[in-house]
C-alpha atoms as a PDB file:
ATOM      1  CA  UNK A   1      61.643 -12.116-110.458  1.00  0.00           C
ATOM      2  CA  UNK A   2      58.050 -11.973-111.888  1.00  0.00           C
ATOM      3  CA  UNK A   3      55.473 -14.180-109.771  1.00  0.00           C
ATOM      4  CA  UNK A   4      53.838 -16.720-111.583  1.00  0.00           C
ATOM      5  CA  UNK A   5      49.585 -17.203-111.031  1.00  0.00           C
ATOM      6  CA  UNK A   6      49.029 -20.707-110.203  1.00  0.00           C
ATOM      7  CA  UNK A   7      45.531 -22.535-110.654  1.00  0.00           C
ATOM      8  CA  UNK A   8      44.961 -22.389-106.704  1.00  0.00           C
ATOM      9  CA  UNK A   9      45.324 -18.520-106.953  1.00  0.00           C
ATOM     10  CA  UNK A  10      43.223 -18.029-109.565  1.00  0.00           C
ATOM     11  CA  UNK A  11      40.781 -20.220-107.584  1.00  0.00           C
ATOM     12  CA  UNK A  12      40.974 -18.287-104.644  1.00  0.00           C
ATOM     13  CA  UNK A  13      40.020 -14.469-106.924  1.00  0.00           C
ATOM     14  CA  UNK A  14      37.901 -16.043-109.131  1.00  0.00           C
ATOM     15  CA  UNK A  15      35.663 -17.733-105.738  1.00  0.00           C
ATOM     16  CA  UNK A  16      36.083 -14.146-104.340  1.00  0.00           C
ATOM     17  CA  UNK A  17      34.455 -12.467-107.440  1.00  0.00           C
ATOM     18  CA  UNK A  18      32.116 -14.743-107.333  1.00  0.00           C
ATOM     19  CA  UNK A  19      31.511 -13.743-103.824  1.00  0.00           C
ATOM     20  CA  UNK A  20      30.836 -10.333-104.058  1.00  0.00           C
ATOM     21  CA  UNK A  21      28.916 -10.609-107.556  1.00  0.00           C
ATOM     22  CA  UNK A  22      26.375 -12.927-105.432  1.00  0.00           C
ATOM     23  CA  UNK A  23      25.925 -10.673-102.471  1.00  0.00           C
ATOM     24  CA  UNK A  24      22.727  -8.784-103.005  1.00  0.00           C
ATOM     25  CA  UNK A  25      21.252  -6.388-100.592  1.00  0.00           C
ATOM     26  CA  UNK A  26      18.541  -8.014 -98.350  1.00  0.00           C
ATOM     27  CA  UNK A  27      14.728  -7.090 -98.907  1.00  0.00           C
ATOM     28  CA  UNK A  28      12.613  -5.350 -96.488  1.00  0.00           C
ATOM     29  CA  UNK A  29       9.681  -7.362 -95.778  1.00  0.00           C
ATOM     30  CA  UNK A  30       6.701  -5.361 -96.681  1.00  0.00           C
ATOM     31  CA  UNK A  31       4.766  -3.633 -93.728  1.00  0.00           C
ATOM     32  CA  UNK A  32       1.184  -4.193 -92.854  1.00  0.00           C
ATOM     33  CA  UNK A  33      -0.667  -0.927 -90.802  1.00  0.00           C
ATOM     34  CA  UNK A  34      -3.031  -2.878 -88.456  1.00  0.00           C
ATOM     35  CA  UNK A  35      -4.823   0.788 -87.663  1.00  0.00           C
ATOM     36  CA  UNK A  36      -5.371   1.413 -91.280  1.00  0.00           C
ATOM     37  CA  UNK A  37      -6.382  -2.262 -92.002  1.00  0.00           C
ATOM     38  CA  UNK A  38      -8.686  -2.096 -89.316  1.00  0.00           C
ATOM     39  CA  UNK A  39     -10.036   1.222 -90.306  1.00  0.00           C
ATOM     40  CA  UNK A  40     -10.718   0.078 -93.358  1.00  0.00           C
ATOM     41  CA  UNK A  41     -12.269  -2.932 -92.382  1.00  0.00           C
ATOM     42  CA  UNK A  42     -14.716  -0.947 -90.032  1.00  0.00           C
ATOM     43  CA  UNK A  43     -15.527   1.287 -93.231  1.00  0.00           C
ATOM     44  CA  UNK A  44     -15.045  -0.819 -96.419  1.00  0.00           C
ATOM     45  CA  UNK A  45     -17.636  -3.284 -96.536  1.00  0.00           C
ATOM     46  CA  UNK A  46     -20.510  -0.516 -96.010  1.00  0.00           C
ATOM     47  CA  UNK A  47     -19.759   1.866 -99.363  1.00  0.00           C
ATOM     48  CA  UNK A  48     -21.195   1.824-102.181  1.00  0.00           C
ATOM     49  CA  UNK A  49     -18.227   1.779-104.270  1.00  0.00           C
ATOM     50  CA  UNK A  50     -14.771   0.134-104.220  1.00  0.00           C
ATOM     51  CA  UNK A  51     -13.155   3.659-102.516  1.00  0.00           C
ATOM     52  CA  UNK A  52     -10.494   3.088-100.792  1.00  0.00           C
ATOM     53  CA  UNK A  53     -10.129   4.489 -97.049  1.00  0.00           C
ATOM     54  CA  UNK A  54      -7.694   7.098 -96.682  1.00  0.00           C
ATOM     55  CA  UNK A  55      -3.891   5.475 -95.839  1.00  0.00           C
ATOM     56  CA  UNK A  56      -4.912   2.021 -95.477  1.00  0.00           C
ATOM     57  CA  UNK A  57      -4.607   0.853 -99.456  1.00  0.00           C
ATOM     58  CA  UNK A  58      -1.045  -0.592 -99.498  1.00  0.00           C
ATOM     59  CA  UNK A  59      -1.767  -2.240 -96.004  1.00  0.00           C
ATOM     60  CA  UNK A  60      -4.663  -4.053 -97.149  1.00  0.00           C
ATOM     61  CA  UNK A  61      -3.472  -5.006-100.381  1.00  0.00           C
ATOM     62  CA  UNK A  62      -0.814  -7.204 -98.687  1.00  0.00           C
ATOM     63  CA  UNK A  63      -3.058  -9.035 -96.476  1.00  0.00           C
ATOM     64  CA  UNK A  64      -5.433  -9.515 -99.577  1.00  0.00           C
ATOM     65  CA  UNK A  65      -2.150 -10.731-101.425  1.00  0.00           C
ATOM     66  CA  UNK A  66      -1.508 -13.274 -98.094  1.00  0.00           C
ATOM     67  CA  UNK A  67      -5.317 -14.255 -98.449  1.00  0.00           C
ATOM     68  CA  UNK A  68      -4.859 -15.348-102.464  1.00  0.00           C
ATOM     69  CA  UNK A  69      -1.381 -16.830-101.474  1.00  0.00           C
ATOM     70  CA  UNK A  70      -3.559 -19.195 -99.395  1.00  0.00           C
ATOM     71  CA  UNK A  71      -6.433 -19.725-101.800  1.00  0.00           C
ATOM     72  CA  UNK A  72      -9.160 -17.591 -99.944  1.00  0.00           C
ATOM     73  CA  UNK A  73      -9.240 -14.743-102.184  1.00  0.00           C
ATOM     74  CA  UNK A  74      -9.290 -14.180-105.660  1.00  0.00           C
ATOM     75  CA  UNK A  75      -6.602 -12.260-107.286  1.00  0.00           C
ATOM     76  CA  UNK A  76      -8.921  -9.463-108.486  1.00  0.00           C
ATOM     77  CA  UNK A  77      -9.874  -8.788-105.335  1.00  0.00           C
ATOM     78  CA  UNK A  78      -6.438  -7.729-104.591  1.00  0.00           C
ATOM     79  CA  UNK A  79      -7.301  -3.998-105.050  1.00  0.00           C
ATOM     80  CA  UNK A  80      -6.426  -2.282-101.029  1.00  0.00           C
ATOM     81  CA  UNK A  81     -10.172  -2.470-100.515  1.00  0.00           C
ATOM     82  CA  UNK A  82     -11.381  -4.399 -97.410  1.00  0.00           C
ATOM     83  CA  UNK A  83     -14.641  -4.958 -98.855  1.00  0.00           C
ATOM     84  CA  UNK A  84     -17.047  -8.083 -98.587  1.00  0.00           C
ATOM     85  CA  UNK A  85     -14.935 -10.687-100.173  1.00  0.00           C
ATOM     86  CA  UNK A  86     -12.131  -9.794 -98.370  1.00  0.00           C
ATOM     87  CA  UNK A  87     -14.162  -9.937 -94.762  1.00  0.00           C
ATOM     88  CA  UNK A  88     -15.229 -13.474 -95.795  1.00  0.00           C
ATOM     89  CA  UNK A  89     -11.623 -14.332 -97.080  1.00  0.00           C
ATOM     90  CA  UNK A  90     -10.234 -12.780 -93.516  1.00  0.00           C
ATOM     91  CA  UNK A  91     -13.466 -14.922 -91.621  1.00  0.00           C
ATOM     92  CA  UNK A  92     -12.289 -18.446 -93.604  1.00  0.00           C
ATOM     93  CA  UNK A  93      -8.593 -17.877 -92.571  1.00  0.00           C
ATOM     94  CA  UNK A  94      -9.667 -17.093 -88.906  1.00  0.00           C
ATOM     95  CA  UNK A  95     -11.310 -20.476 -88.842  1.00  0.00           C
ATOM     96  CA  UNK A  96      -8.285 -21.921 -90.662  1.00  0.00           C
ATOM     97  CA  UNK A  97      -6.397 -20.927 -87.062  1.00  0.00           C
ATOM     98  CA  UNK A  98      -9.506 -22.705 -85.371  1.00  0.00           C
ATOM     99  CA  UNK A  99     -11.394 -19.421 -84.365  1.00  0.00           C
ATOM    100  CA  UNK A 100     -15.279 -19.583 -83.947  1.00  0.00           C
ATOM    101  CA  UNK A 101     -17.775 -17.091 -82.983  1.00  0.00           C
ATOM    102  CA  UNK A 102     -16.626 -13.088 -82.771  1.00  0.00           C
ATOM    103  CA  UNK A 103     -13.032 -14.286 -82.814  1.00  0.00           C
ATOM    104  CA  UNK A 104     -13.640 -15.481 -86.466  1.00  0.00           C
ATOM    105  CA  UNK A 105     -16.097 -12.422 -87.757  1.00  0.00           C
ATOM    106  CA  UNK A 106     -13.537 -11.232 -90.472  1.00  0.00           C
ATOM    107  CA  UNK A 107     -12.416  -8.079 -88.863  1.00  0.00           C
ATOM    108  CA  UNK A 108      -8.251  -8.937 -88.106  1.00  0.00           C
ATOM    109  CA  UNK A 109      -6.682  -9.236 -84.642  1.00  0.00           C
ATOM    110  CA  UNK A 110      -3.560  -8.541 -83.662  1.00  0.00           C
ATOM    111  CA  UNK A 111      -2.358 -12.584 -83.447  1.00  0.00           C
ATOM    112  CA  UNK A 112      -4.502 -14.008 -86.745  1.00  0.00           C
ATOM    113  CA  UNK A 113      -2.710 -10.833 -88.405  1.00  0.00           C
ATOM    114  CA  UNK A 114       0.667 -11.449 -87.304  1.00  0.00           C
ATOM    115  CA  UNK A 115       0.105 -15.008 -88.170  1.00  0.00           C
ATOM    116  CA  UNK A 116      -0.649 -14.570 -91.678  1.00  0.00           C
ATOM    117  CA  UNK A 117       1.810 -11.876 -92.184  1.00  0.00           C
ATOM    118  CA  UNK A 118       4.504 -15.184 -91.506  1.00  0.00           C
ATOM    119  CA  UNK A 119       7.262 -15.040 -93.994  1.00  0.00           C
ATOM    120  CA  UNK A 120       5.554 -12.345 -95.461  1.00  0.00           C
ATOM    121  CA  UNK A 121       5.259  -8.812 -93.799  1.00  0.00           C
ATOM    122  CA  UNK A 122       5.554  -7.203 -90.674  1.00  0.00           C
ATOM    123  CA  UNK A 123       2.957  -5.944 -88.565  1.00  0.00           C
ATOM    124  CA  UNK A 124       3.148  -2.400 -87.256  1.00  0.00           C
ATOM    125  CA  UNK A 125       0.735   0.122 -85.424  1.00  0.00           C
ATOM    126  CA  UNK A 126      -1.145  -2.577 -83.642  1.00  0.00           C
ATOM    127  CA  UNK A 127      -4.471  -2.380 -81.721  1.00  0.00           C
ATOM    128  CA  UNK A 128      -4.584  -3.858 -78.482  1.00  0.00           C
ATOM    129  CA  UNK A 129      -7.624  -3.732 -76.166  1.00  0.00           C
ATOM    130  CA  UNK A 130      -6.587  -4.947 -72.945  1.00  0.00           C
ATOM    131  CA  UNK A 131      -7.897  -7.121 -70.499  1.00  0.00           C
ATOM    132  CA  UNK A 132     -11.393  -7.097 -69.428  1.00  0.00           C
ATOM    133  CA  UNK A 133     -11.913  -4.091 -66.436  1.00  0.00           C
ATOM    134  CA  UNK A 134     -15.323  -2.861 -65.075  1.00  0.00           C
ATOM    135  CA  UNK A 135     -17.222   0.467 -64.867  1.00  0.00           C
ATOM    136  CA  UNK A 136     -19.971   0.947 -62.749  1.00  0.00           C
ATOM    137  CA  UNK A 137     -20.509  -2.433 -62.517  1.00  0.00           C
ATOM    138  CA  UNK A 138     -20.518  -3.078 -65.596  1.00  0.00           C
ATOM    139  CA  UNK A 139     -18.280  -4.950 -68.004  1.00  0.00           C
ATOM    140  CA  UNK A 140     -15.570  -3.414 -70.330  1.00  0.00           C
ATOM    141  CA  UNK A 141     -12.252  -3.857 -72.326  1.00  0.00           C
ATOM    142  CA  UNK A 142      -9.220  -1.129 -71.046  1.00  0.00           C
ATOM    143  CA  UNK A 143      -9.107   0.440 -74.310  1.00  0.00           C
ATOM    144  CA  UNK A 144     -12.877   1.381 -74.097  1.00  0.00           C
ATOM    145  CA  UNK A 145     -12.134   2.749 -70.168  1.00  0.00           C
ATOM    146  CA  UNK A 146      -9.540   4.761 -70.942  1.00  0.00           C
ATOM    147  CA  UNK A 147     -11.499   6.266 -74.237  1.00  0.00           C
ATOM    148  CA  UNK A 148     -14.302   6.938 -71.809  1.00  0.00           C
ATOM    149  CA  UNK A 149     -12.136   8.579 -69.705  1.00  0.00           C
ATOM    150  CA  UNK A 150     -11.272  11.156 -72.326  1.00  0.00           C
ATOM    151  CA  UNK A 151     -14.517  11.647 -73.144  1.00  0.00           C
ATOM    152  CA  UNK A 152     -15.539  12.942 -69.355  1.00  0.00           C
ATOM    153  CA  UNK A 153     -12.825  15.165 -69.269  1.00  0.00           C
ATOM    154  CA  UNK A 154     -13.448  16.548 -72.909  1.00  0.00           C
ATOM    155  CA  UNK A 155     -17.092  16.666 -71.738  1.00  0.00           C
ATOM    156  CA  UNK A 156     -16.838  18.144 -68.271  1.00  0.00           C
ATOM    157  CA  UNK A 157     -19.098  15.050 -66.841  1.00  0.00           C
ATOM    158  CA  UNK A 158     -18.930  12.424 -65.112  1.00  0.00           C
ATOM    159  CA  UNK A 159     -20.453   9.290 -66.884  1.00  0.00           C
ATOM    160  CA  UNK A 160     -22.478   6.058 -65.607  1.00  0.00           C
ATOM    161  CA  UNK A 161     -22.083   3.208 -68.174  1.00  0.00           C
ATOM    162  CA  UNK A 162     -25.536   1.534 -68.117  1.00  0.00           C
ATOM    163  CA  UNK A 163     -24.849  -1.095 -70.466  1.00  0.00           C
ATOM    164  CA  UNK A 164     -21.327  -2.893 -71.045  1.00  0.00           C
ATOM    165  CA  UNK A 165     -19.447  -4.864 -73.785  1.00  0.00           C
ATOM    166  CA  UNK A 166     -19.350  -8.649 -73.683  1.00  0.00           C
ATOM    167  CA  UNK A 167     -22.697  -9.643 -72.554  1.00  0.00           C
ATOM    168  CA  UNK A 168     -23.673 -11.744 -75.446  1.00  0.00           C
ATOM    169  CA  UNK A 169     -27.585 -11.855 -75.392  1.00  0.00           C
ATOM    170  CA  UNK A 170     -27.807  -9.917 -72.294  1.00  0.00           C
ATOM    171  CA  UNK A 171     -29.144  -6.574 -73.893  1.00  0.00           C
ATOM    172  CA  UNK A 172     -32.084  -7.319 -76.172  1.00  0.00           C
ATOM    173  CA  UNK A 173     -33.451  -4.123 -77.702  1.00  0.00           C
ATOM    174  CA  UNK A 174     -29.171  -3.337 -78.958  1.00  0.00           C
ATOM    175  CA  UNK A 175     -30.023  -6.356 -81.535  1.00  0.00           C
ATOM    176  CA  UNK A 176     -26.320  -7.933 -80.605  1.00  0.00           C
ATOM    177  CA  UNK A 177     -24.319  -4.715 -80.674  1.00  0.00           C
ATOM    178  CA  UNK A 178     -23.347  -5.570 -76.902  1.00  0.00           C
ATOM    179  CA  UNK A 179     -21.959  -9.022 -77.455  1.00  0.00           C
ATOM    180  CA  UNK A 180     -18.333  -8.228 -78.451  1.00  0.00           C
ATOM    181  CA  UNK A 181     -16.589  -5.567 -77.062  1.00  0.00           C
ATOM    182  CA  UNK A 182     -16.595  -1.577 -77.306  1.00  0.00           C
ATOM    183  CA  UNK A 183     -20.211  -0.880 -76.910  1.00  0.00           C
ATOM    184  CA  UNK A 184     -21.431   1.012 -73.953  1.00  0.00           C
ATOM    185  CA  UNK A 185     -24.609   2.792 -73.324  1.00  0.00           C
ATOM    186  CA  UNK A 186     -24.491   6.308 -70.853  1.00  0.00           C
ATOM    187  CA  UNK A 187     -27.467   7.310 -68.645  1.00  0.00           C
ATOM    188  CA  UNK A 188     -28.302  11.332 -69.699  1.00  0.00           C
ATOM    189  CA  UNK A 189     -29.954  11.571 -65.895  1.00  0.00           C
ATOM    190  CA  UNK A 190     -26.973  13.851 -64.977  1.00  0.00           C
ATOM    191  CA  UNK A 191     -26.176  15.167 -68.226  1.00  0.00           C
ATOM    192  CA  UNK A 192     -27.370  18.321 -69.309  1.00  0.00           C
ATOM    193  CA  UNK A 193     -26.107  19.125 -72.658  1.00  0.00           C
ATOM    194  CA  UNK A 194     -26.268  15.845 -74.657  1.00  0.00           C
ATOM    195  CA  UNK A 195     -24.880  17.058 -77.339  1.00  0.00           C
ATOM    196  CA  UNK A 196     -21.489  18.013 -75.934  1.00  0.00           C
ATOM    197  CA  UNK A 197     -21.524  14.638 -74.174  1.00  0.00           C
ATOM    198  CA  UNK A 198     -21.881  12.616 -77.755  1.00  0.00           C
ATOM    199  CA  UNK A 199     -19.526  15.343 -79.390  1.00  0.00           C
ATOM    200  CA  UNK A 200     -16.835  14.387 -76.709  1.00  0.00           C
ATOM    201  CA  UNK A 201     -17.749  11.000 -77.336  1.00  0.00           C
ATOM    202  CA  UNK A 202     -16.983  11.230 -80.949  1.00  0.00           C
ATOM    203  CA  UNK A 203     -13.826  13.685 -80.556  1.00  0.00           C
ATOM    204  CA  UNK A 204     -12.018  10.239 -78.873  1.00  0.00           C
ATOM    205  CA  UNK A 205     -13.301   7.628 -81.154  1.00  0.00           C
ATOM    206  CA  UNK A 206     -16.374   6.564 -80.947  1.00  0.00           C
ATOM    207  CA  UNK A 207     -19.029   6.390 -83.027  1.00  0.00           C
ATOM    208  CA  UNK A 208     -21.756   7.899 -80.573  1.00  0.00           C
ATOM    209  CA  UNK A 209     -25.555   9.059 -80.894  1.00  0.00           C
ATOM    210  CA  UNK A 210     -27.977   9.879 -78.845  1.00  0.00           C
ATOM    211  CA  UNK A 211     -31.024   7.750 -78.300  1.00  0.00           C
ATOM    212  CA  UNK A 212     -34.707   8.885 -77.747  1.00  0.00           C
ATOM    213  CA  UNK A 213     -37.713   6.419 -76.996  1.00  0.00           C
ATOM    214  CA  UNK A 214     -38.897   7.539 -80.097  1.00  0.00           C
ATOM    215  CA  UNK A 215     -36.648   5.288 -81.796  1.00  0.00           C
ATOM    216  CA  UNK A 216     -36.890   1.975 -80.374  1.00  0.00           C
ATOM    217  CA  UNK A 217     -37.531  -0.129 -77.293  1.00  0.00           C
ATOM    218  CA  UNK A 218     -35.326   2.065 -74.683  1.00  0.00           C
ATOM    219  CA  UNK A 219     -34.933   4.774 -72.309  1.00  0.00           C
ATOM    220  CA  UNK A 220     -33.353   7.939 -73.357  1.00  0.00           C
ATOM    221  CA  UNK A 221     -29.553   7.202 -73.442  1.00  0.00           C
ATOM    222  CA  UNK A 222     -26.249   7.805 -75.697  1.00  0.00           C
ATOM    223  CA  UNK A 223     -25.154   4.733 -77.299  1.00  0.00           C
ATOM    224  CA  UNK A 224     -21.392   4.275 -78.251  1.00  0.00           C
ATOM    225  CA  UNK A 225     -19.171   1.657 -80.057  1.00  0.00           C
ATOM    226  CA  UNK A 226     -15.648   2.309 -80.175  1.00  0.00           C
ATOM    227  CA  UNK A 227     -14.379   2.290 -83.261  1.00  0.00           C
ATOM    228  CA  UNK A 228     -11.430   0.014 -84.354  1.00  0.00           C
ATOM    229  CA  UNK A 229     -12.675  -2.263 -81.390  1.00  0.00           C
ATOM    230  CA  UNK A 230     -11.209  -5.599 -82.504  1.00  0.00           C
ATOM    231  CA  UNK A 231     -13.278  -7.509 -80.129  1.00  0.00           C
ATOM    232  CA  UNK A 232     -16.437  -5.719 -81.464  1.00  0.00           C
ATOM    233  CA  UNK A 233     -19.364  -7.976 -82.626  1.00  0.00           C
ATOM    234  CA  UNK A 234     -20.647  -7.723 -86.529  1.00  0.00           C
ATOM    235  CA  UNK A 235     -23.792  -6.056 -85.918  1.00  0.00           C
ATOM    236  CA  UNK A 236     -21.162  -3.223 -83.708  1.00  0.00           C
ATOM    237  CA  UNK A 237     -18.899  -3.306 -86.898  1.00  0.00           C
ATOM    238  CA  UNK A 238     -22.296  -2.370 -88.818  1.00  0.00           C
ATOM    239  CA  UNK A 239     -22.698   0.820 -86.862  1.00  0.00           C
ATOM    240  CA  UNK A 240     -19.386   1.599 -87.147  1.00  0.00           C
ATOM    241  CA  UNK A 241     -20.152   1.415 -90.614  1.00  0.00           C
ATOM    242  CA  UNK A 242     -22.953   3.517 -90.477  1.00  0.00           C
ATOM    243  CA  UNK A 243     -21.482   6.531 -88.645  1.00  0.00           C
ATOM    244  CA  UNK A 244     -18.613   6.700 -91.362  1.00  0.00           C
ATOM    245  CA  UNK A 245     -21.280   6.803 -94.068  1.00  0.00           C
ATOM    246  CA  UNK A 246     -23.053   9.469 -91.623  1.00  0.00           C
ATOM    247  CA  UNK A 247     -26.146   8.023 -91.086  1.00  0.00           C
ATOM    248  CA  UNK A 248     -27.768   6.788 -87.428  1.00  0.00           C
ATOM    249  CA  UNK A 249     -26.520   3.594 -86.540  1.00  0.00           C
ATOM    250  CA  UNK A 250     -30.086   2.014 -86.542  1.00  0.00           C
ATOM    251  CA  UNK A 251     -32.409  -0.294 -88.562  1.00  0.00           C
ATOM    252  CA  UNK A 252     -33.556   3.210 -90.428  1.00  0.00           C
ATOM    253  CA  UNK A 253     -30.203   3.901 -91.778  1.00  0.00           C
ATOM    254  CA  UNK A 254     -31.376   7.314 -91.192  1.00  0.00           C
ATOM    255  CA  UNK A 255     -29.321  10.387 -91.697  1.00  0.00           C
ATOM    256  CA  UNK A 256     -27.535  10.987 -88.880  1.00  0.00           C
ATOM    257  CA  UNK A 257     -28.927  13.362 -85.866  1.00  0.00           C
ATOM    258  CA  UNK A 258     -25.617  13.931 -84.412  1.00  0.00           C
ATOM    259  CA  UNK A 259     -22.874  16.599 -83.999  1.00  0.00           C
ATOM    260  CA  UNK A 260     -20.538  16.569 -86.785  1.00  0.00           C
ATOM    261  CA  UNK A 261     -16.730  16.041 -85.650  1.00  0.00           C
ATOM    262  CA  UNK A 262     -13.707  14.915 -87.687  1.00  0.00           C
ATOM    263  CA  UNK A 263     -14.017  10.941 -87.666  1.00  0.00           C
ATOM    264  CA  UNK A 264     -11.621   9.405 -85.952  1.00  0.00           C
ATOM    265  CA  UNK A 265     -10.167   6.491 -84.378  1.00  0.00           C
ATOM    266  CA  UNK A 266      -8.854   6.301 -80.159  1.00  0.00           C
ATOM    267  CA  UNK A 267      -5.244   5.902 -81.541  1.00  0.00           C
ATOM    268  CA  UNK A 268      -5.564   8.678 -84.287  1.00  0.00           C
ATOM    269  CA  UNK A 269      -6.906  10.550 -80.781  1.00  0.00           C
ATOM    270  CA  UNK A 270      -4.083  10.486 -78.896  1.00  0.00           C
ATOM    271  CA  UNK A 271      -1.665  11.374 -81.729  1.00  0.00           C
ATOM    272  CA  UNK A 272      -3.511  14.494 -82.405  1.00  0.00           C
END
């Protein structure tokens, strides 16, 4: 006997085609590189064109499409470089979160990061600095301890931090480069080739130089700000800046005087 189709059955295949024609595959949310973003942040706003910095384009472009989803940048700034309009985009959504001071300087932490990428992308690669630790007395973030570290052992010497990170106003001559974090100054007294101590310095991440009286209101000492710091102040960020463009980190903007290494950050480091 041949089975007659009733309504409810063709209910039942017609809701089940329906079914399977609705299904689509999810979407990945797109991923934001906080190494490259920060990278780029620590480079970008210094050039002299709109390059962008190597493997950080499609990261930044995100963000800069999260900033113009939220008014703070225009849409043709949306281009992957993390120039000046996007640092002052970045600065206005820090204070959006109710950030002030160097926790609102438009270089992206880990949490304002994470908090924009909401609903929007994931955050991978991220920077952390630690908690606050000491050497010799003086006042640094883990990150920048364990960077030092690496240096003495590259270096074959021990060093003795004469200037710390965090000591907002406390170092007058360094024109605010010790307020955030990442910034150290080294004694030479027990160092006898300087050069090999700011090459080792550079080899793990920082952007290092040598300093001579002859150049401002100091003693002889090697001056360091590790790059991709997040807690770094503006005027660190600058010489940052400076060292990618290869010039001297000071008011002279002078070609720089030290060893030439392959620029790199901590983590880039400690993957190579």
């Amino acid at each position: 006997m041949r089975k007659v189709a009733t309504a409810a059955m063709f209910a039942a295949l017609s809701g089940a085609t329906l079914g399977m024609t609705a299904a689509q595959p999810a979407v990945a949310a797109p991923s934001v590189n906080m190494e490259a973003v920060v990278k780029a942040a620590m480079w970008d706003p210094y050039k002299a064109d709109q390059s962008i910095t190597p493997g950080s384009g499609e990261s930044v472009k995100v963000v800069e499409q999260a900033l113009a989803a939220k008014n703070l940048l225009d849409k043709k700034q949306v281009d992957g470089h993390f120039g000046t309009s996007t640092v002052t985009a970045y600065q206005k959504y820090q204070k959006s979160l109710g950030h002030s001071g160097l926790a609102a300087s438009g270089l992206p932490g880990k949490g304002s990061l994470t908090e924009l990428g909401k609903g929007r992308y994931t955050v991978t690669a991220p920077i952390g600095v630690g908690s606050k630790t000491s050497l010799d007395g003086k006042t640094v973030n883990k990150r920048t301890a364990d960077m030092i570290a690496a240096a003495e052992k590259k270096a074959g010497v021990k060093f003795t931090i004469t200037q710390g990170s965090y000591n907002a106003g406390g170092v007058g001559a360094s024109g605010g480069t010790h307020d955030g974090g990442g910034a150290v100054d080294i004694s030479v007294n027990n160092i006898s080739n300087k050069t090999a101590a700011v090459k080792a310095l550079r080899e793990v991440g920082f952007a290092a130089w040598h300093r001579t009286p002859s150049q401002g209101d100091w003693v002889e000492h090697i001056h360091g700000i590790a790059i991709s710091d997040t807690d770094m102040s503006p005027q660190a960020q600058a010489q940052a800046g400076d060292y990618f463009k290869g010039l001297n980190g000071l008011a002279s903007h002078a070609k720089d005087d030290g060893p030439k290494v392959k620029k790199v950050t901590w983590e880039e480091f400690k993957r190579g």
